[in-house]
PDB file of N, CA and C in Angstrom:
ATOM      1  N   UNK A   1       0.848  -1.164   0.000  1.00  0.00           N
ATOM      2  CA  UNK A   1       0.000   0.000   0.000  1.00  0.00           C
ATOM      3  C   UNK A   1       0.901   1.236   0.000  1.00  0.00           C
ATOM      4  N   UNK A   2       0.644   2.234  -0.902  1.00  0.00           N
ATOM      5  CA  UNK A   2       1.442   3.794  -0.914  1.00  0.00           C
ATOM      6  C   UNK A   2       1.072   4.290   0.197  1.00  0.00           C
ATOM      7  N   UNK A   3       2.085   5.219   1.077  1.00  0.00           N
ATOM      8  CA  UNK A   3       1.540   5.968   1.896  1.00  0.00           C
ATOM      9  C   UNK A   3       0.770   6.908   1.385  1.00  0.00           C
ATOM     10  N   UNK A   4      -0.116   6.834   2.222  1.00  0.00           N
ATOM     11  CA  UNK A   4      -0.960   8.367   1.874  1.00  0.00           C
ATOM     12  C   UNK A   4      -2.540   7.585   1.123  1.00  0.00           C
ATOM     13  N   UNK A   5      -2.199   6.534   1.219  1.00  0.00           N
ATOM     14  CA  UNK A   5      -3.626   5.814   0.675  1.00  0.00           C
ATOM     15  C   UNK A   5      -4.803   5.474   1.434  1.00  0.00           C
ATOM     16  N   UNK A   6      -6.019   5.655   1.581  1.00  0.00           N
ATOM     17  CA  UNK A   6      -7.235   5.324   2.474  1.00  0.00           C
ATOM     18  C   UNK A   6      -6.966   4.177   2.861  1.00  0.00           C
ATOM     19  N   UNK A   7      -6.511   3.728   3.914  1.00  0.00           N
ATOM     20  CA  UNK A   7      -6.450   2.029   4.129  1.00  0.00           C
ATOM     21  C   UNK A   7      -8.319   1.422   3.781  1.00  0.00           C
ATOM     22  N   UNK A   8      -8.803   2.364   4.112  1.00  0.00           N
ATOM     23  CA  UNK A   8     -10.720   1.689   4.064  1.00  0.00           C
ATOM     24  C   UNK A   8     -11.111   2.001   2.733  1.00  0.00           C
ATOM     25  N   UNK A   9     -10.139   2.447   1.620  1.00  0.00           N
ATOM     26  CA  UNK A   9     -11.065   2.486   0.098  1.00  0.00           C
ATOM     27  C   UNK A   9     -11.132   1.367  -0.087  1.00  0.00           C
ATOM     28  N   UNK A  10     -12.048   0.549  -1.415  1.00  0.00           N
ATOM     29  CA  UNK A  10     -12.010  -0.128  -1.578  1.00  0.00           C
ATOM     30  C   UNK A  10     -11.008  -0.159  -3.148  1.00  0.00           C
ATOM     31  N   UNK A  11     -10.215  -1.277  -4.005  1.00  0.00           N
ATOM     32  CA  UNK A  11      -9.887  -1.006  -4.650  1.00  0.00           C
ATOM     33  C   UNK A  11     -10.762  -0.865  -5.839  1.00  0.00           C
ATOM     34  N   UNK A  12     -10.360  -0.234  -7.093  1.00  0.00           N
ATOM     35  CA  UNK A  12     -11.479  -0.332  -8.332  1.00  0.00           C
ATOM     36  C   UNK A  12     -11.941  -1.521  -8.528  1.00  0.00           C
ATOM     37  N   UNK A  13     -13.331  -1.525  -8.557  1.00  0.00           N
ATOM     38  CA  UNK A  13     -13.885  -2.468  -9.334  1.00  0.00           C
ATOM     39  C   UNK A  13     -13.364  -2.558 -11.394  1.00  0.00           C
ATOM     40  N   UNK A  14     -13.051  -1.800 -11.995  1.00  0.00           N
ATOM     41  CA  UNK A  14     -12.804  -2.037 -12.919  1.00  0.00           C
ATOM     42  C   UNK A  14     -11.267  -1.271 -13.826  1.00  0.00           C
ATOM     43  N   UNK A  15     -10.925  -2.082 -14.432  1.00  0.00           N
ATOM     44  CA  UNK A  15      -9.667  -1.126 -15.092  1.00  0.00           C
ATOM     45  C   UNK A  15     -10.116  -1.287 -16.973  1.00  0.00           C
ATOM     46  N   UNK A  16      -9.317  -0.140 -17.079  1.00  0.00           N
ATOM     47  CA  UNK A  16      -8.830  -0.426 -18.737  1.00  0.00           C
ATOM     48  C   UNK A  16      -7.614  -0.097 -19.332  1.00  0.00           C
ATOM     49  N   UNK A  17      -6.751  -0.952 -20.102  1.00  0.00           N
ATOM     50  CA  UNK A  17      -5.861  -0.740 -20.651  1.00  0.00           C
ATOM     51  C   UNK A  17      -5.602   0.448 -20.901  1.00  0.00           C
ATOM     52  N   UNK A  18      -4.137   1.265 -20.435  1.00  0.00           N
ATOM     53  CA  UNK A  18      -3.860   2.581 -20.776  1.00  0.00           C
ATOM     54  C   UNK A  18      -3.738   2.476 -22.944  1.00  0.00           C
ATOM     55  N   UNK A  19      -4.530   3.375 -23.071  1.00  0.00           N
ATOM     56  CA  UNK A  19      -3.972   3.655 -24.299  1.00  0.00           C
ATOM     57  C   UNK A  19      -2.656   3.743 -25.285  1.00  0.00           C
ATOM     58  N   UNK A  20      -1.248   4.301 -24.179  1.00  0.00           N
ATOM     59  CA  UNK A  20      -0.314   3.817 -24.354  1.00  0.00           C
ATOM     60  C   UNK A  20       0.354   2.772 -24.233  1.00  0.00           C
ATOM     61  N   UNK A  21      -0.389   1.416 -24.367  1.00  0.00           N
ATOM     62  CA  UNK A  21       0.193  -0.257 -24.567  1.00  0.00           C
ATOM     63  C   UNK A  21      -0.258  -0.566 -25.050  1.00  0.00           C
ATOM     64  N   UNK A  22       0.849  -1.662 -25.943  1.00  0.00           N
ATOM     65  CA  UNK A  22       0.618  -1.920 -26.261  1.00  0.00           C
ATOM     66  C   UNK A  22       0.865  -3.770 -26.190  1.00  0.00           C
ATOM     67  N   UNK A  23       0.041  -4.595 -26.813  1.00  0.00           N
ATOM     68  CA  UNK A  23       0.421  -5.843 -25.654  1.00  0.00           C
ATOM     69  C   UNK A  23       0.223  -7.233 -27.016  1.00  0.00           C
ATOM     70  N   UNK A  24       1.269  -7.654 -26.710  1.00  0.00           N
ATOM     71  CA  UNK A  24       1.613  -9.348 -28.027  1.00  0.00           C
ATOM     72  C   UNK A  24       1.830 -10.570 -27.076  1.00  0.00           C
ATOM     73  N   UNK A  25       0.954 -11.166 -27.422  1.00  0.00           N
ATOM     74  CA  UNK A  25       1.035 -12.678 -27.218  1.00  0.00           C
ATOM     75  C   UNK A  25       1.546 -13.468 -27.784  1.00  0.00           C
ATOM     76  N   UNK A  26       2.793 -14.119 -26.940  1.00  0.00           N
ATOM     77  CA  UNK A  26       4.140 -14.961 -27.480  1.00  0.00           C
ATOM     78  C   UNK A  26       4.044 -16.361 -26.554  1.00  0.00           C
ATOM     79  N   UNK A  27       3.347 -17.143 -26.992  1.00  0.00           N
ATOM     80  CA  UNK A  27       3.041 -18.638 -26.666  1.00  0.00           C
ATOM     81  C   UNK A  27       2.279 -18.015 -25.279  1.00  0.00           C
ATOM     82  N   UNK A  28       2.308 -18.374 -24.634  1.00  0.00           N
ATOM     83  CA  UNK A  28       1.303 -18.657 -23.210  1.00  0.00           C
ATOM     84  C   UNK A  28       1.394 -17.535 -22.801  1.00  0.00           C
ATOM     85  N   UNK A  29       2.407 -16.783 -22.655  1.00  0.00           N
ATOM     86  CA  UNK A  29       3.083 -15.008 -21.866  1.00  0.00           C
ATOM     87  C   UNK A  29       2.208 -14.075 -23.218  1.00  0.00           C
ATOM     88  N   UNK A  30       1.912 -12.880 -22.050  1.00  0.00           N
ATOM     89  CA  UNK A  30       1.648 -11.972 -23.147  1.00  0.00           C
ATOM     90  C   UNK A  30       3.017 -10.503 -23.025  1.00  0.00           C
ATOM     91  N   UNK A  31       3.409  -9.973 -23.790  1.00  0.00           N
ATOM     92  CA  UNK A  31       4.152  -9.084 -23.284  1.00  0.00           C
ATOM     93  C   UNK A  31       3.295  -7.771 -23.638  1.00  0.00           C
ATOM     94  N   UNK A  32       3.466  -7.181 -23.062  1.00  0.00           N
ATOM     95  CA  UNK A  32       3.083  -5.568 -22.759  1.00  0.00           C
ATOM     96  C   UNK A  32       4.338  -4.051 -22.860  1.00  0.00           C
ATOM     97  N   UNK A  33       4.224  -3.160 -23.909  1.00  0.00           N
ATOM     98  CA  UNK A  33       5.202  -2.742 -23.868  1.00  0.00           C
ATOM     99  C   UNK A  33       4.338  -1.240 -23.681  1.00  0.00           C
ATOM    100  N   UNK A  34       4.330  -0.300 -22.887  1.00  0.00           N
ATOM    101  CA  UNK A  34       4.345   1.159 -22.683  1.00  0.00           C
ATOM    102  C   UNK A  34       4.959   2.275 -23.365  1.00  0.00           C
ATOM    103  N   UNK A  35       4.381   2.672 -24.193  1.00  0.00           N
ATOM    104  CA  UNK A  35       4.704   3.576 -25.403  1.00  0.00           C
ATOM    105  C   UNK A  35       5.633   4.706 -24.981  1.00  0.00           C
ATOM    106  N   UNK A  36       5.179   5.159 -23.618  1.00  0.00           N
ATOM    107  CA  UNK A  36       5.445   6.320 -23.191  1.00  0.00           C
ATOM    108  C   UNK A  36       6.422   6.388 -22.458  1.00  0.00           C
ATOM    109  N   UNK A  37       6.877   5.430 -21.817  1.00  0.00           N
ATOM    110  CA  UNK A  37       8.377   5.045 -20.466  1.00  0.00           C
ATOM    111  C   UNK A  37       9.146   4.011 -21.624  1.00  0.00           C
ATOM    112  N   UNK A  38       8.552   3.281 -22.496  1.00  0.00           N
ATOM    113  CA  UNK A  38       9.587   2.349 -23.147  1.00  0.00           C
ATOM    114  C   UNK A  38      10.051   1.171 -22.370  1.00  0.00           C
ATOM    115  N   UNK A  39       9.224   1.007 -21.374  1.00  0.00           N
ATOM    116  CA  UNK A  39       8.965  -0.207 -20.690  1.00  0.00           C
ATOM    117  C   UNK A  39       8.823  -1.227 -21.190  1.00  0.00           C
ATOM    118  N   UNK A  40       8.658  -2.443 -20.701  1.00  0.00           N
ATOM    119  CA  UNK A  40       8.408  -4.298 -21.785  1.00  0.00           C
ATOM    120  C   UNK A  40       8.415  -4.631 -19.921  1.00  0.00           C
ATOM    121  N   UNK A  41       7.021  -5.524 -20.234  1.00  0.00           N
ATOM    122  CA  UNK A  41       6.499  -6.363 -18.975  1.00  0.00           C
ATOM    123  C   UNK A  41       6.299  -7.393 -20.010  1.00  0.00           C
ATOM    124  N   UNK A  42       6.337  -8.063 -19.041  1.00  0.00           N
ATOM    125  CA  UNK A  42       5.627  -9.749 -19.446  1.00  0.00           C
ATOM    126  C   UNK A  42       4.533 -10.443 -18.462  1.00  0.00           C
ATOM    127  N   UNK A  43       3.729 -10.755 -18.590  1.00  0.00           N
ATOM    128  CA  UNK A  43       2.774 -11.495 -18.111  1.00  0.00           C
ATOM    129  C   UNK A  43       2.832 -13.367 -18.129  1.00  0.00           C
ATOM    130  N   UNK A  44       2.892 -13.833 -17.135  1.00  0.00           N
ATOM    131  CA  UNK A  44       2.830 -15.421 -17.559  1.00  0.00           C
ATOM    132  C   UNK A  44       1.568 -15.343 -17.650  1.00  0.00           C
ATOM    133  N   UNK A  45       1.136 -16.780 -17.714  1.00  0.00           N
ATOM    134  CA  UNK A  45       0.074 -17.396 -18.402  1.00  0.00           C
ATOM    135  C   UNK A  45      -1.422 -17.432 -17.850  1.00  0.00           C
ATOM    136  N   UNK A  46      -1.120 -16.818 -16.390  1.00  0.00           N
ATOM    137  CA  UNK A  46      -2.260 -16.407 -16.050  1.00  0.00           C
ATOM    138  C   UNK A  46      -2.601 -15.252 -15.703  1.00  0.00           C
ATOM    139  N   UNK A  47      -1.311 -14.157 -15.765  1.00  0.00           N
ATOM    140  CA  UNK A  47      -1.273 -12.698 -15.649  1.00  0.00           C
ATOM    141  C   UNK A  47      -1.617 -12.518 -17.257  1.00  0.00           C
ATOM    142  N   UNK A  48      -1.577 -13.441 -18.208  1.00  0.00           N
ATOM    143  CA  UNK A  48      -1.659 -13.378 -19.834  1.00  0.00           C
ATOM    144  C   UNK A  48      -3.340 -13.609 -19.630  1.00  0.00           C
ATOM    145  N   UNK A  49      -4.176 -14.358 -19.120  1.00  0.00           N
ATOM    146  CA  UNK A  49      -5.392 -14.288 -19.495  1.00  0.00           C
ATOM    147  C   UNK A  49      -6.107 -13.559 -18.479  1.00  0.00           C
ATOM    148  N   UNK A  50      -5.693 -12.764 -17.289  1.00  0.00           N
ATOM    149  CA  UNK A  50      -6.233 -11.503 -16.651  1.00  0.00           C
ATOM    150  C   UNK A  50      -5.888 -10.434 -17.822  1.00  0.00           C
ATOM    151  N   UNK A  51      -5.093 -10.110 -18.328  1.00  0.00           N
ATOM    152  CA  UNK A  51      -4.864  -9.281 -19.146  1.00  0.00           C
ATOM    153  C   UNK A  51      -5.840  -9.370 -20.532  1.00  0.00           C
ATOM    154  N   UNK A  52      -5.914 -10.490 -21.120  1.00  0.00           N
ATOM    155  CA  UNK A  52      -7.180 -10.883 -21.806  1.00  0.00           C
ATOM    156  C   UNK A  52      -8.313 -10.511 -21.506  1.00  0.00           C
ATOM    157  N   UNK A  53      -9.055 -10.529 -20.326  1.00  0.00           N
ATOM    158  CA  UNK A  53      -9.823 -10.653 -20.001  1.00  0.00           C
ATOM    159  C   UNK A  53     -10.578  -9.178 -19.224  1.00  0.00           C
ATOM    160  N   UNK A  54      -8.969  -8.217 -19.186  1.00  0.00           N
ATOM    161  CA  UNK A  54      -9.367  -7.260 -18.936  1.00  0.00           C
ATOM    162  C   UNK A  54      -9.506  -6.398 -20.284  1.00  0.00           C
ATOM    163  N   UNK A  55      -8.834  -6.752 -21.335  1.00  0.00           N
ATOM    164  CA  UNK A  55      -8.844  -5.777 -22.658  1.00  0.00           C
ATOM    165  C   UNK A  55     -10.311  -6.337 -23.383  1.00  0.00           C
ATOM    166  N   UNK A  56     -10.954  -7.325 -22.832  1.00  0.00           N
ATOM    167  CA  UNK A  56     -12.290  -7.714 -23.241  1.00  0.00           C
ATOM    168  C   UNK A  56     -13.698  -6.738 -22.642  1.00  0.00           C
ATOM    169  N   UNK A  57     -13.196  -5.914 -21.656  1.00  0.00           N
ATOM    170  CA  UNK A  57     -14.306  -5.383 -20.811  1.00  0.00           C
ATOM    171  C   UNK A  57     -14.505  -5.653 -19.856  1.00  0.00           C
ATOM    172  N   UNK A  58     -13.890  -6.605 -19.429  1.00  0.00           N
ATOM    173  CA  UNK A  58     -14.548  -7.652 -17.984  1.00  0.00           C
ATOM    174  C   UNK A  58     -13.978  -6.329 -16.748  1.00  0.00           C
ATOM    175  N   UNK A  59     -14.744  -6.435 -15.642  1.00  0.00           N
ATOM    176  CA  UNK A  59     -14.499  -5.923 -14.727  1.00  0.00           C
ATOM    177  C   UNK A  59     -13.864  -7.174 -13.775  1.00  0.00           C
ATOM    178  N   UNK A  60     -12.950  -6.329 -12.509  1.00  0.00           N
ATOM    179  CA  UNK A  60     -12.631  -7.428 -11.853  1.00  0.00           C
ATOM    180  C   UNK A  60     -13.432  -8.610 -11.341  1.00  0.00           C
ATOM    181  N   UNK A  61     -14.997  -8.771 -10.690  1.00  0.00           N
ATOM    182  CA  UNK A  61     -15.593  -9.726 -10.364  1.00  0.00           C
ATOM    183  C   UNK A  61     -15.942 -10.965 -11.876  1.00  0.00           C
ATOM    184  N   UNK A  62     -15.688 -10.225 -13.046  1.00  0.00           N
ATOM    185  CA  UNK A  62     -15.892 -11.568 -14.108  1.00  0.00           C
ATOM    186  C   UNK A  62     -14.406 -11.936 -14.271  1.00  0.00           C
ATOM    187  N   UNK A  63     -13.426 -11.331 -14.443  1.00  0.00           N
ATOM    188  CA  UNK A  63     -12.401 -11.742 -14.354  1.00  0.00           C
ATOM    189  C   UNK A  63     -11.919 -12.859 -13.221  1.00  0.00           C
ATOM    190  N   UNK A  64     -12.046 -12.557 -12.024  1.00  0.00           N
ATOM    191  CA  UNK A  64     -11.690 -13.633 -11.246  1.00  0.00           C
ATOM    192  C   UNK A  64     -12.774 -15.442 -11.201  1.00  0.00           C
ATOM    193  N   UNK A  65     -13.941 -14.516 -11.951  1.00  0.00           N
ATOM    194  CA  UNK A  65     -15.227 -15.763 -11.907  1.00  0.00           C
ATOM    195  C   UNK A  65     -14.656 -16.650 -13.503  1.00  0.00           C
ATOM    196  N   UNK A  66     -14.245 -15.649 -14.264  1.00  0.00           N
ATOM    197  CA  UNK A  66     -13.947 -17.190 -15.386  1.00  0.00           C
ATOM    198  C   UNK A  66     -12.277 -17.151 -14.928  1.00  0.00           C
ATOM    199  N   UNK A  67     -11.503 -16.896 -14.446  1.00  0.00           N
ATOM    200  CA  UNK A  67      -9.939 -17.100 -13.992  1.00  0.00           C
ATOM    201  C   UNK A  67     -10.332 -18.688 -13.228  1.00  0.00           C
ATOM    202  N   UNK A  68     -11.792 -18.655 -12.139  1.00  0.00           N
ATOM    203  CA  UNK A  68     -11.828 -19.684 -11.229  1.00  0.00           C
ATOM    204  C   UNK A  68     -12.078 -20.767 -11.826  1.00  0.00           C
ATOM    205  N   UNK A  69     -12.947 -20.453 -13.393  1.00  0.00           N
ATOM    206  CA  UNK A  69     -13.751 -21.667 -14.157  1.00  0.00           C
ATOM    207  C   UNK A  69     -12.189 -22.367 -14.924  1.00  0.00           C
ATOM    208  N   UNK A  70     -11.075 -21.420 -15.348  1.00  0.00           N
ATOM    209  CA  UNK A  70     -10.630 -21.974 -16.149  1.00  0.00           C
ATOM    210  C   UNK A  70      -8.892 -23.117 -15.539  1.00  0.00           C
ATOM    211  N   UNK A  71      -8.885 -21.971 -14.146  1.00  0.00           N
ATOM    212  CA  UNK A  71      -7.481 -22.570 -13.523  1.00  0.00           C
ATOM    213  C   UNK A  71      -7.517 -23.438 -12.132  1.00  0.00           C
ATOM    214  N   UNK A  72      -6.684 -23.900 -11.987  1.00  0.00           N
ATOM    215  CA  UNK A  72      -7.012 -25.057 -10.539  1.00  0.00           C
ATOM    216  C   UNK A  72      -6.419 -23.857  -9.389  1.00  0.00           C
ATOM    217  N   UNK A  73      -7.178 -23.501  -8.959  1.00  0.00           N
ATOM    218  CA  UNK A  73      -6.654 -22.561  -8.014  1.00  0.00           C
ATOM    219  C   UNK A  73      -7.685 -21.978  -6.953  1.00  0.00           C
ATOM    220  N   UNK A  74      -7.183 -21.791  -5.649  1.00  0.00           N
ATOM    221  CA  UNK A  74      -8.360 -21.708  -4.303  1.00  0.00           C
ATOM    222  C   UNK A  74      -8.694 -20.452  -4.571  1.00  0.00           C
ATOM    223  N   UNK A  75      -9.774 -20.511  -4.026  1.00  0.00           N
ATOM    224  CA  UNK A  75     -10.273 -18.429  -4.461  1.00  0.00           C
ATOM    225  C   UNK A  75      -9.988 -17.504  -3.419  1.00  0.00           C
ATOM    226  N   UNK A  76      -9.117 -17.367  -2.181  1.00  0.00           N
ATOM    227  CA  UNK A  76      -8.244 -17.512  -1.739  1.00  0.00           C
ATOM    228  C   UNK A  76      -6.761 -16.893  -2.094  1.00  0.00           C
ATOM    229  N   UNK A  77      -6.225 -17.348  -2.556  1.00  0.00           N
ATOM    230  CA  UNK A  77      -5.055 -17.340  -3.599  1.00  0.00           C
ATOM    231  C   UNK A  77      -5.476 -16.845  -4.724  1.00  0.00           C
ATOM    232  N   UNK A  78      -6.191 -17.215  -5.411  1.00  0.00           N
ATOM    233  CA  UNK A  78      -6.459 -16.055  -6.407  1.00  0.00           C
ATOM    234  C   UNK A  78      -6.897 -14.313  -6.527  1.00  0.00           C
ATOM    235  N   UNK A  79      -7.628 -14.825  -5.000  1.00  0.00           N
ATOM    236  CA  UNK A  79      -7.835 -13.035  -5.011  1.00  0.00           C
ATOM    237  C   UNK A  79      -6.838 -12.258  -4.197  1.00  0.00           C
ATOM    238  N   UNK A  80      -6.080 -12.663  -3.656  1.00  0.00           N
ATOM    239  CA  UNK A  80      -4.379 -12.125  -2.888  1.00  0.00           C
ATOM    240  C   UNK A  80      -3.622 -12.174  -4.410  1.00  0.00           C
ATOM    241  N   UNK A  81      -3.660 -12.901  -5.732  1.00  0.00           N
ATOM    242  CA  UNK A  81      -3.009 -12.372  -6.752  1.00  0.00           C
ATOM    243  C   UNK A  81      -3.335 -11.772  -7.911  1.00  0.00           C
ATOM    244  N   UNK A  82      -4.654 -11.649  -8.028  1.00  0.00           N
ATOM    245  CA  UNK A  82      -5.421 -11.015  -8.878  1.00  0.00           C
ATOM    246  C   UNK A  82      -5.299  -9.366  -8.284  1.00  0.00           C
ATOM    247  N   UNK A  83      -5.555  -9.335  -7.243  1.00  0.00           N
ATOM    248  CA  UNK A  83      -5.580  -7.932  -6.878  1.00  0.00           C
ATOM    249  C   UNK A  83      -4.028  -7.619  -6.815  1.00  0.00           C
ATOM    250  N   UNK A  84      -2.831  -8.267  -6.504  1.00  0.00           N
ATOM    251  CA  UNK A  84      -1.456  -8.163  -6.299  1.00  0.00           C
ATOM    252  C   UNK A  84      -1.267  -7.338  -8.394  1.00  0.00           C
ATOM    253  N   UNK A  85      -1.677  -8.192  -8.694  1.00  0.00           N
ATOM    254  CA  UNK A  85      -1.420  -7.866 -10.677  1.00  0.00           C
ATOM    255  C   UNK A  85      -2.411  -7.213 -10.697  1.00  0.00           C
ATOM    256  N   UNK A  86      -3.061  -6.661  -9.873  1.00  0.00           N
ATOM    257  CA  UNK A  86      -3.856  -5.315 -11.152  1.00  0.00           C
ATOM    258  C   UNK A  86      -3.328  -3.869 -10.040  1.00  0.00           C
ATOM    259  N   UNK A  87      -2.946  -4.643  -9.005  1.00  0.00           N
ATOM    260  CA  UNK A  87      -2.231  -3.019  -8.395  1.00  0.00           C
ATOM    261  C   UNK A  87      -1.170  -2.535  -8.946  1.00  0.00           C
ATOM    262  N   UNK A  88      -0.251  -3.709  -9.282  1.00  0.00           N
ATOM    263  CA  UNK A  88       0.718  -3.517  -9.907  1.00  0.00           C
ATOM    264  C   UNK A  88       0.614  -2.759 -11.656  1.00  0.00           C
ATOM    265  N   UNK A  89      -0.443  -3.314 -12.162  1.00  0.00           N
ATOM    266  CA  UNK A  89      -0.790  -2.652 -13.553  1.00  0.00           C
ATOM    267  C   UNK A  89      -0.687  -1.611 -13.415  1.00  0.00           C
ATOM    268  N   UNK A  90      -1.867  -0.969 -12.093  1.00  0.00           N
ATOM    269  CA  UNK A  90      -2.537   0.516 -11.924  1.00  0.00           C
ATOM    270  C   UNK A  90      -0.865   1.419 -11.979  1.00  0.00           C
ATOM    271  N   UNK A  91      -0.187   0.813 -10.879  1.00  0.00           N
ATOM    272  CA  UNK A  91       0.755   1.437 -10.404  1.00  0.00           C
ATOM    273  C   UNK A  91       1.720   1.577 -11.715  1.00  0.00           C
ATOM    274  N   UNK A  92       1.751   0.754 -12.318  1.00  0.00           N
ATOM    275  CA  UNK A  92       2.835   0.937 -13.663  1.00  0.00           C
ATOM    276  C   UNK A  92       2.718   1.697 -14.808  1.00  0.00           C
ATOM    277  N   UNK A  93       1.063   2.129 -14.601  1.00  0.00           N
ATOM    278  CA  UNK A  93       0.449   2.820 -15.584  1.00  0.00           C
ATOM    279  C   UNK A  93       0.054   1.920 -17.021  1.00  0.00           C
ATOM    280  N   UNK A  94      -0.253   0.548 -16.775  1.00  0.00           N
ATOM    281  CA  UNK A  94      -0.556   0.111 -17.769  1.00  0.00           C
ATOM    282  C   UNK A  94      -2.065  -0.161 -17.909  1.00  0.00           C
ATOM    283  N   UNK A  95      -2.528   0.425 -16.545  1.00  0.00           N
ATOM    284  CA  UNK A  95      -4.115  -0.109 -17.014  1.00  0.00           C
ATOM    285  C   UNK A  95      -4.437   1.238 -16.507  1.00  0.00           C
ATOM    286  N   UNK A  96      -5.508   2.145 -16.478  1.00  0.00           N
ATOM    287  CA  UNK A  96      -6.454   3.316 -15.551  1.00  0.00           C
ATOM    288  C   UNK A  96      -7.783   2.336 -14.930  1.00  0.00           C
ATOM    289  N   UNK A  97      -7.470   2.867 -13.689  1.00  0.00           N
ATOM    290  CA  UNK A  97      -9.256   2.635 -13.199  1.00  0.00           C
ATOM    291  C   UNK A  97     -10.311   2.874 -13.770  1.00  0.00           C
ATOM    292  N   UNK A  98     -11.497   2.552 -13.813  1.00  0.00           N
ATOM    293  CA  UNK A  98     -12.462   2.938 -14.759  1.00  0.00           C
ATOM    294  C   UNK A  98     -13.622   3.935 -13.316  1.00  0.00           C
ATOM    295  N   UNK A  99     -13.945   4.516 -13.511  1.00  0.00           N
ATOM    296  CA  UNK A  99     -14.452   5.582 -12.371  1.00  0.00           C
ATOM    297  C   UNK A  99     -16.303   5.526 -13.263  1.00  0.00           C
ATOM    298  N   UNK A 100     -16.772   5.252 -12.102  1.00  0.00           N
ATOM    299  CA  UNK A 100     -18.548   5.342 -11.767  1.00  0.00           C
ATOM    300  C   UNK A 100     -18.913   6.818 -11.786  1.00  0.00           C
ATOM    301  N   UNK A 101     -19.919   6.314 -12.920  1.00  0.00           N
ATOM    302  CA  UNK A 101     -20.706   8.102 -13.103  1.00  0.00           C
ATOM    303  C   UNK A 101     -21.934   7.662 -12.231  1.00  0.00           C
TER     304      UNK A 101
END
C-alpha cells in the first residue's frame, strides 16, 4: 500500500488498458510494452489471461469468476493475486481505473 492511501477504500472495481500499450502474445506469456516510459512487462500465463480478459471489458468480479472456471486454483489465492497484478498494472500505468458516473 502507498503511503498516503485510504487504508478503508475499496480497490477499483474495474480497469482499462492505458492507451499507451501496447500488448503481443508470445506462446502462453503476453508481453506488454508502454509507449510512453519504453517499458516491456511480461505477463505469464495467467497474468496473460487476466490481461485478456481485462482488454475484453470484464471488470474485476468476471475476471476472477472465469480465472476460477478456467485454472485449478483456491479463491483464496487467487484473489491475494489477482488484486497483487492489477495493483501492480494501476501502479505501472498500464491499465487506468475505470471511475462510476
Amino acid at each position: 500500500m502507498r503511503s498516503g492511501s485510504d487504508p478503508t477504500s475499496s480497490p477499483p472495481a474495474a480497469f482499462r488498458p492505458d492507451p499507451d500499450v501496447v500488448a503481443q502474445r508470445m506462446g502462453d506469456d503476453v508481453v506488454l510494452v508502454h509507449l510512453r516510459s519504453n517499458r516491456i512487462y511480461e505477463l505469464n500465463r495467467t497474468g496473460a489471461r487476466c490481461w485478456e480478459l481485462l482488454t475484453a471489458g470484464y471488470d474485476r468480479t468476471a475476471i476472477r469468476a472465469g480465472m476460477l472456471r478456467e485454472f485449478d486454483v483456491s479463491e483464496p489465492l487467487l484473489d491475494a493475486e489477482l488484486d497483487q497484478l492489477l495493483a501492480l498494472l494501476l501502479t505501472e500505468g498500464l491499465v487506468q481505473a475505470e471511475t462510476t458516473v
